[in-house]
C-alpha atoms as a PDB file:
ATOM      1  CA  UNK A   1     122.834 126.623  97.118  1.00  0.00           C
ATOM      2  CA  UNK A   2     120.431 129.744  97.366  1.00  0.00           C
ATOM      3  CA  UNK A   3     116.519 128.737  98.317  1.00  0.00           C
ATOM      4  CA  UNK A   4     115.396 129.012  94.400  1.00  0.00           C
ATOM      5  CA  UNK A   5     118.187 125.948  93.297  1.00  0.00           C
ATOM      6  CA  UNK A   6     116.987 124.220  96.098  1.00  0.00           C
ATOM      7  CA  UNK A   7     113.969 124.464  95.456  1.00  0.00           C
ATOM      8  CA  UNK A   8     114.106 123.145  91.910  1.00  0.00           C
ATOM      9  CA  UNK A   9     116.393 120.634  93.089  1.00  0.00           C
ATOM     10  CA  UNK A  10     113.526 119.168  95.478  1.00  0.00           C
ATOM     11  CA  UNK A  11     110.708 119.473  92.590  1.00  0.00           C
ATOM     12  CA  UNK A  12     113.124 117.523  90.500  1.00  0.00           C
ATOM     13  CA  UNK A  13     113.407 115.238  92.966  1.00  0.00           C
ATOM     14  CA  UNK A  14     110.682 114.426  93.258  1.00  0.00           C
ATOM     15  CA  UNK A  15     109.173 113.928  89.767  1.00  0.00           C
ATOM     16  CA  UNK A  16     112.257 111.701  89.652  1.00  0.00           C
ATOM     17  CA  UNK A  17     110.868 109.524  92.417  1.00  0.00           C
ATOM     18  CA  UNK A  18     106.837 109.661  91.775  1.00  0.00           C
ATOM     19  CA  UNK A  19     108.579 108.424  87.912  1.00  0.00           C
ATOM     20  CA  UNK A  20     110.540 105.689  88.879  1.00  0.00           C
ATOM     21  CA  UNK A  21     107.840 104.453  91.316  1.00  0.00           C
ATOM     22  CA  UNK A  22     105.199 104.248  88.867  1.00  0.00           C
ATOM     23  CA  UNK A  23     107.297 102.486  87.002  1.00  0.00           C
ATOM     24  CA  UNK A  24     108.036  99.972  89.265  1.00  0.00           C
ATOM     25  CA  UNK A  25     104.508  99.803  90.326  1.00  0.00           C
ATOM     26  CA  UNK A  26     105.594 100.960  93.823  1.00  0.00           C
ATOM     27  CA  UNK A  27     103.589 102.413  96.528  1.00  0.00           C
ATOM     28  CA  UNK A  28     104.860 105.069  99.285  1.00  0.00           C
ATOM     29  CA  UNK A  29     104.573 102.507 101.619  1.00  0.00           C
ATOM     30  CA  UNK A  30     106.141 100.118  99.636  1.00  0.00           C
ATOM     31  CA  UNK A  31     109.384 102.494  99.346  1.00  0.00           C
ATOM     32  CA  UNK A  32     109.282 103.120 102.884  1.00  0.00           C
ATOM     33  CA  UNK A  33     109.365  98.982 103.729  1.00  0.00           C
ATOM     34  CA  UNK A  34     111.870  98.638 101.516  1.00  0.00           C
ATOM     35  CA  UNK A  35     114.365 101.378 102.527  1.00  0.00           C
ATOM     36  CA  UNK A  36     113.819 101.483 106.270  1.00  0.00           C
ATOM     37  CA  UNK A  37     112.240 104.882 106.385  1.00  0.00           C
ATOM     38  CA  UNK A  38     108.925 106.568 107.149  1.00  0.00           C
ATOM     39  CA  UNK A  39     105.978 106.934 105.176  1.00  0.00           C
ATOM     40  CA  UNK A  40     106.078 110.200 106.223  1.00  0.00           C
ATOM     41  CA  UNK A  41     109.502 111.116 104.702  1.00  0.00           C
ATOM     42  CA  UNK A  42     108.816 109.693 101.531  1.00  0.00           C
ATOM     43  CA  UNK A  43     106.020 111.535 101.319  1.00  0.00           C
ATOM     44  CA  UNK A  44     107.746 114.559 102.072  1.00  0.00           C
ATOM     45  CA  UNK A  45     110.175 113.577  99.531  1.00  0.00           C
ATOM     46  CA  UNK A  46     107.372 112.954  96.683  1.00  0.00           C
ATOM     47  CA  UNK A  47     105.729 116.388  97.517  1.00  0.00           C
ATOM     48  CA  UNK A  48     109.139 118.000  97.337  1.00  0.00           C
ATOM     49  CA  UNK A  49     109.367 119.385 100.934  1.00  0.00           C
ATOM     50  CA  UNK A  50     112.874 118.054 101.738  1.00  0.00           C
ATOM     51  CA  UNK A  51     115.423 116.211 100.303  1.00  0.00           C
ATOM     52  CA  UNK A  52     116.759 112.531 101.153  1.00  0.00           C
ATOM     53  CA  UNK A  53     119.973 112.253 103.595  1.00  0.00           C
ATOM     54  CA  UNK A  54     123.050 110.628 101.684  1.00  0.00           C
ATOM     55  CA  UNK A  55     122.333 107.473 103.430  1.00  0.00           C
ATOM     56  CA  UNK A  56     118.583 107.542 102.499  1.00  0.00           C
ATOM     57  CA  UNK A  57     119.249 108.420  98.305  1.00  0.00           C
ATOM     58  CA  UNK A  58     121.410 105.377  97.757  1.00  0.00           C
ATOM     59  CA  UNK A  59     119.262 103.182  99.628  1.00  0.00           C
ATOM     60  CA  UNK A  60     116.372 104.581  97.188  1.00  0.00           C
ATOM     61  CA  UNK A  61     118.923 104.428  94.333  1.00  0.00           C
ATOM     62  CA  UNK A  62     119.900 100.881  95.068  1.00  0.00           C
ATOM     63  CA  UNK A  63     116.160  99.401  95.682  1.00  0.00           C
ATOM     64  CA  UNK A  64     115.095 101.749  92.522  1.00  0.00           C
ATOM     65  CA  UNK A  65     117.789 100.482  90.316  1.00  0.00           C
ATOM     66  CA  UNK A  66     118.567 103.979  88.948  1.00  0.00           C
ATOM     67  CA  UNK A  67     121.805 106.279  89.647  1.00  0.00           C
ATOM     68  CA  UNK A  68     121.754 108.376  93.038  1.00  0.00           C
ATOM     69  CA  UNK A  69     122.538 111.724  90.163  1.00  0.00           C
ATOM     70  CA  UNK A  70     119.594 110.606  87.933  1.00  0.00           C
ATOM     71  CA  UNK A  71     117.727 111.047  91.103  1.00  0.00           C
ATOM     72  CA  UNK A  72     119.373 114.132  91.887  1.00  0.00           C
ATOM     73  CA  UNK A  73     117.966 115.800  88.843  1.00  0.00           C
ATOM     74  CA  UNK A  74     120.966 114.895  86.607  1.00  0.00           C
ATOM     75  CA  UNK A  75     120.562 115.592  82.630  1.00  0.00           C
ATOM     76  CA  UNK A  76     121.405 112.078  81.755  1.00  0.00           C
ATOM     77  CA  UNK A  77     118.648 110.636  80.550  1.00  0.00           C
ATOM     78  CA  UNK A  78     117.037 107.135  82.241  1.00  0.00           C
ATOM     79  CA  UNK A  79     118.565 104.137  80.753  1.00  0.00           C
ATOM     80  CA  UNK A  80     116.246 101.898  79.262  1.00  0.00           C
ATOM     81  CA  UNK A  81     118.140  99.312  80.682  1.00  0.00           C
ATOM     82  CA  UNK A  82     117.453  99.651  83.776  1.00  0.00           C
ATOM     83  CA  UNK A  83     114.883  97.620  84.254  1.00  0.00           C
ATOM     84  CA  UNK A  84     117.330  95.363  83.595  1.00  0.00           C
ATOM     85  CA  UNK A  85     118.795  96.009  87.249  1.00  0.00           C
ATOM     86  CA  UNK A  86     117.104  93.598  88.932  1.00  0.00           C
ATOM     87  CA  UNK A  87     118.202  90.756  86.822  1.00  0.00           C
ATOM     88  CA  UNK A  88     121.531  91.950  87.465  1.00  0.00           C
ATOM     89  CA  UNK A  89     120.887  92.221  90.700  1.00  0.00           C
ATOM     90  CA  UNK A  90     119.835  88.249  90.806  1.00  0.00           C
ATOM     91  CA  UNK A  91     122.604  86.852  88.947  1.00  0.00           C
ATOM     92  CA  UNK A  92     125.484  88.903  91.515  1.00  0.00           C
ATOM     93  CA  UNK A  93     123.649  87.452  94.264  1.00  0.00           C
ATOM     94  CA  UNK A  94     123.290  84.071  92.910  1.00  0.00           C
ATOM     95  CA  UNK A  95     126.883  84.046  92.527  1.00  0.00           C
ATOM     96  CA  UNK A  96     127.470  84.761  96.089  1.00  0.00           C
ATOM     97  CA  UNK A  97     125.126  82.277  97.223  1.00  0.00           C
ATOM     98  CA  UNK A  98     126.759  79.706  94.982  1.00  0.00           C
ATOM     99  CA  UNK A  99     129.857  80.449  96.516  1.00  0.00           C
ATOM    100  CA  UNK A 100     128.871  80.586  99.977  1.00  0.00           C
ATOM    101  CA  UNK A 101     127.192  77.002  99.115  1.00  0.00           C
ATOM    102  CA  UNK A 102     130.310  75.947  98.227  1.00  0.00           C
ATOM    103  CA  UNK A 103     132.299  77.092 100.956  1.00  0.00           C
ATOM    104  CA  UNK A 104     129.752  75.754 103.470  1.00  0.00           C
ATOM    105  CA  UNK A 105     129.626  72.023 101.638  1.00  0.00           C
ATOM    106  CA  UNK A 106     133.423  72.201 101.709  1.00  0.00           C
ATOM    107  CA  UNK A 107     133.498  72.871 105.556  1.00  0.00           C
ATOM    108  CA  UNK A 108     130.929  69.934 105.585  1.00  0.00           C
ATOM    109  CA  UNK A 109     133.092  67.797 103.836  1.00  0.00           C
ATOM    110  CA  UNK A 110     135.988  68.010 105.867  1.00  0.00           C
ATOM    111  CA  UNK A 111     134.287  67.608 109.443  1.00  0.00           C
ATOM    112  CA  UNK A 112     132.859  64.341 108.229  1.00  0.00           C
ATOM    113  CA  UNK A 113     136.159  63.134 106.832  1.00  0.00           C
ATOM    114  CA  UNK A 114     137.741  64.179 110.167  1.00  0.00           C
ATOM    115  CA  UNK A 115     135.207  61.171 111.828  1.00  0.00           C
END
């Protein structure tokens, strides 16, 4: 990728990210607690000055709710559903609490029946 693709490639960047932050009433600080990095690389990131590792977009992606490509610049247009992420989020992780629950009472169960 020659400098001037880059370079579009970090302003849409980070448009993306100062959009998707507002919208989730987000702080830099905030995104930096939540994904393990820097304040200092998010910022970096919101002014357009570099670009996010691999590792470092999907952990935005993921705690964003949004696709690593819409990110990335990608034509595709946001989803209005995906504020809806979250609660998607909630009920997949309900599900493996619920299970683990399960698993755990069952394990119970049969050391006190072993008495």
């Amino acid at each position: 990728m020659n400098n001037q693709g880059k370079n579009n490639t970090s302003v849409n960047f980070s448009l993306r990210l100062l959009e998707i932050m507002k919208r989730r009433d987000l702080t830099q600080k905030d995104l930096a607690t939540l994904t393990d990095l820097s304040q200092g690389a998010v910022s970096k990131y919101l002014r357009g000055v570099s670009l996010p590792k691999s590792l470092e977009l999907y952990k935005m992606s993921k705690i964003l709710g949004v696709p690593m490509e819409w990110l990335m610049g990608d034509d595709e247009p946001l989803c209005e559903n995906a504020d809806d992420y979250w609660h998607q989020e909630a009920i997949r992780l309900k599900a493996k609490l619920d299970m683990a629950v399960s698993t755990l009472q069952g394990a119970l169960q049969s050391l006190t029946s072993q008495k």
